[in-house]
Protein backbone atom coordinates (compact mmCIF):
# COMPACT_ATOMS: atom_id res chain seq x y z
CA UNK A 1 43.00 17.51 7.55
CA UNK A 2 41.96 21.19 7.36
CA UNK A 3 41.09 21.35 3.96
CA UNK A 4 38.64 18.35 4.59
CA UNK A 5 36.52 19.91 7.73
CA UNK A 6 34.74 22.25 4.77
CA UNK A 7 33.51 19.04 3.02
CA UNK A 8 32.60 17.14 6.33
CA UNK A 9 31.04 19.98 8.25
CA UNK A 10 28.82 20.75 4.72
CA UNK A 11 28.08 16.84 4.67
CA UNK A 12 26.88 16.69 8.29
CA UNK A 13 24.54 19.87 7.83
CA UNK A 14 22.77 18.22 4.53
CA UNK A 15 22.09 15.35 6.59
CA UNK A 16 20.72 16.50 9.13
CA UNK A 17 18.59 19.05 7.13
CA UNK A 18 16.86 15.45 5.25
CA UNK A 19 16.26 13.68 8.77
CA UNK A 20 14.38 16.68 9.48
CA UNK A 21 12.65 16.48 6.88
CA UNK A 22 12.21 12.82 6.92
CA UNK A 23 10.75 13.41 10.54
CA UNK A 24 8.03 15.90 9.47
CA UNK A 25 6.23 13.03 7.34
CA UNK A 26 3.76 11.51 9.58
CA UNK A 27 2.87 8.16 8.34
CA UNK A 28 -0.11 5.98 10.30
CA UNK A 29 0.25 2.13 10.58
CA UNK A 30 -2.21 0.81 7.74
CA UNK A 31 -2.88 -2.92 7.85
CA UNK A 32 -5.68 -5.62 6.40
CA UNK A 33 -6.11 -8.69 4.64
CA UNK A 34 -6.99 -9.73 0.73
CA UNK A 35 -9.21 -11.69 -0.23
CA UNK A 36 -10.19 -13.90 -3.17
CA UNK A 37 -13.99 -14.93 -2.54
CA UNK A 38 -13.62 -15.49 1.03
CA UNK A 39 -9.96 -17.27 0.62
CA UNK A 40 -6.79 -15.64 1.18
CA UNK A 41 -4.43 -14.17 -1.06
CA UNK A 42 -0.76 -14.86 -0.89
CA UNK A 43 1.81 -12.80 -2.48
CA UNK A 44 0.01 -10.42 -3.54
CA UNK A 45 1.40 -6.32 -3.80
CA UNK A 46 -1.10 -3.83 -2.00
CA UNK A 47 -0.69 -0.46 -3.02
CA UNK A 48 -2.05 3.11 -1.89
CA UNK A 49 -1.70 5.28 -4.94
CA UNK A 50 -2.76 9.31 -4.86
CA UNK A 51 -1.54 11.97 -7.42
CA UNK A 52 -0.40 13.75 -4.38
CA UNK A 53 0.79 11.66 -1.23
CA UNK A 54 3.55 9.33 -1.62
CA UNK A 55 2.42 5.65 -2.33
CA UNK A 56 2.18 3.37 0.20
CA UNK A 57 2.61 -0.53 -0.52
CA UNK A 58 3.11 -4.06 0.97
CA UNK A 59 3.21 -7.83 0.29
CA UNK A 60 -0.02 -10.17 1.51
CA UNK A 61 1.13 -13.15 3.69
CA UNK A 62 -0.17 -16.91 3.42
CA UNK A 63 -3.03 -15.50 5.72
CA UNK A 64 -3.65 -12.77 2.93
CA UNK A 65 -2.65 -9.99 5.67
CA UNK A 66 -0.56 -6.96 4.61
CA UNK A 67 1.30 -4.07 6.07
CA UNK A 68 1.88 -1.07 4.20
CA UNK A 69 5.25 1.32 3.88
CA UNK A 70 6.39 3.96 1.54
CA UNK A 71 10.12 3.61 0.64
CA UNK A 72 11.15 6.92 1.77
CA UNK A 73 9.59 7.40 5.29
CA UNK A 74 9.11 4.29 6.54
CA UNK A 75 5.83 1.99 7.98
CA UNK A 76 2.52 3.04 7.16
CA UNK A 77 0.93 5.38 5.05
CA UNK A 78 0.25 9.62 4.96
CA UNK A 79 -3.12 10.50 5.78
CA UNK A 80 -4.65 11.20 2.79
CA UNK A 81 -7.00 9.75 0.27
CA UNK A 82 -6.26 6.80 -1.97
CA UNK A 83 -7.03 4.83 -4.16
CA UNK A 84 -6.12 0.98 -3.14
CA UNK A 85 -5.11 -1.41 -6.16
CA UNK A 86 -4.09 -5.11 -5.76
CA UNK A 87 -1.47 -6.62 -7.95
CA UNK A 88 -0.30 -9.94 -8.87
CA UNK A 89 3.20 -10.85 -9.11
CA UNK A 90 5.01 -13.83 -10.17
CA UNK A 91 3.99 -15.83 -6.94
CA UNK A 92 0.26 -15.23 -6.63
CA UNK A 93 -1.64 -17.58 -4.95
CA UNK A 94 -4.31 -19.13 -2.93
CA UNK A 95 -3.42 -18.62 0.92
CA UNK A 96 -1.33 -21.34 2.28
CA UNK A 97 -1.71 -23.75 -0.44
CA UNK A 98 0.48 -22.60 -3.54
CA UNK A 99 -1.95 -22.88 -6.26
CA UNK A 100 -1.35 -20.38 -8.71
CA UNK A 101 -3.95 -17.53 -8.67
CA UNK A 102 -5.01 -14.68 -11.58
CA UNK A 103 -6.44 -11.86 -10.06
CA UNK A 104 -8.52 -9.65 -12.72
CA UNK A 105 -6.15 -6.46 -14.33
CA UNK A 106 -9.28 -4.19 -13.32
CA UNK A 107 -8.00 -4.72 -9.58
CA UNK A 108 -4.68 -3.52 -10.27
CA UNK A 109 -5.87 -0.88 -13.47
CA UNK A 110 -9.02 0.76 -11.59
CA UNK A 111 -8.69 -0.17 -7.95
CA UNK A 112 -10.23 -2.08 -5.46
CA UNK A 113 -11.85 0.92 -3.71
CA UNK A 114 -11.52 4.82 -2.82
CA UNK A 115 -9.83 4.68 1.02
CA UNK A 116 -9.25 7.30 3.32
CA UNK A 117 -6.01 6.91 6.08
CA UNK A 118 -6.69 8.88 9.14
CA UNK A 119 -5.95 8.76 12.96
CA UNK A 120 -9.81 8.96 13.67
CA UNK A 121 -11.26 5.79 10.90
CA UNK A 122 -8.97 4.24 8.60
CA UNK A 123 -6.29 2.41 9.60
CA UNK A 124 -7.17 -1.24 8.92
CA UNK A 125 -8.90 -2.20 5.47
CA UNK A 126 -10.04 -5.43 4.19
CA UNK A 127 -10.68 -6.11 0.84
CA UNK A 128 -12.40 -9.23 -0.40
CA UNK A 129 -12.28 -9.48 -4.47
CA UNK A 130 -14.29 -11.96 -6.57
CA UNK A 131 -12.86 -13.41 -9.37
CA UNK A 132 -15.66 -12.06 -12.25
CA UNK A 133 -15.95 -8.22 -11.41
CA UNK A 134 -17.90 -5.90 -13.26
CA UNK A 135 -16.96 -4.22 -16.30
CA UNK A 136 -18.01 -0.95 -15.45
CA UNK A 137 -15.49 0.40 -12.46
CA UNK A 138 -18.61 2.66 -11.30
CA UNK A 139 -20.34 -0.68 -10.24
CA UNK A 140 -17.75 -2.46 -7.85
CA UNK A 141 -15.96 0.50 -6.80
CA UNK A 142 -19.51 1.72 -4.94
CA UNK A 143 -19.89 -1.82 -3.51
CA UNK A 144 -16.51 -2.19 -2.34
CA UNK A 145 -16.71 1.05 -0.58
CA UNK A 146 -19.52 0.65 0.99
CA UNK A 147 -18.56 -2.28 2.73
């Protein structure tokens, strides 16, 4: 039994040196709904992508809404800057009623808009898409921001 307290006492310290670490993340509840020209969009993956924070993702509901997490520190999202994409998965659809929806690459490629997650303004953002969006990412990354 001896010969095993090395292994266990080293085991215990490592974990508790990564849940302190784990707790120094802050992460802020981020939240909205997706949209598809006023209609909701079910099934579809949210994402929060930055060269620097970790990513931040969620699934929309039959009412469009979403809830983002990051798999390592739980709900919500690092302050930070992002860029939000939406992607469509096998199950994409129009809210509630199970038709099959395609939602255009340059939403999931480009982004849907430049976002910023902070305790003072961003915590809930909406995002209405429309199925024909402009070639040039310039053109509906501007609008979408500025709504």
């Amino acid at each position: 039994m001896k010969q095993y307290l090395p292994i266990y006492l080293g085991t215990l310290i490592a974990m508790s040196g990564c849940n302190a670490y784990y707790n120094q993340i802050e992460t802020i509840s981020v939240d909205g709904v997706v949209q598809m020209e006023g209609k909701p969009i079910e099934n579809a993956e949210v994402t929060f992508f930055s060269d620097n924070l970790p990513m931040a993702f969620g699934m929309t509901d039959a009412q469009g809404r979403y809830e983002l997490s990051t798999r390592r520190y739980g709900k919500g999202a690092t302050p930070g800057t992002y860029t939000a994409k939406i992607h469509m998965t096998d199950q994409t659809a129009e809210g509630g009623t199970g038709k099959r929806l395609t939602i255009p690459k340059v939403y999931s490629e480009k982004g849907v808009a430049s976002v910023t997650v902070s305790h003072d303004e961003g915590r809930t953002f909406d995002f209405n898409l429309v199925s024909k969006p402009s070639k040039k990412a310039t053109d509906w990354l501007d609008i979408e921001s500025e709504q």
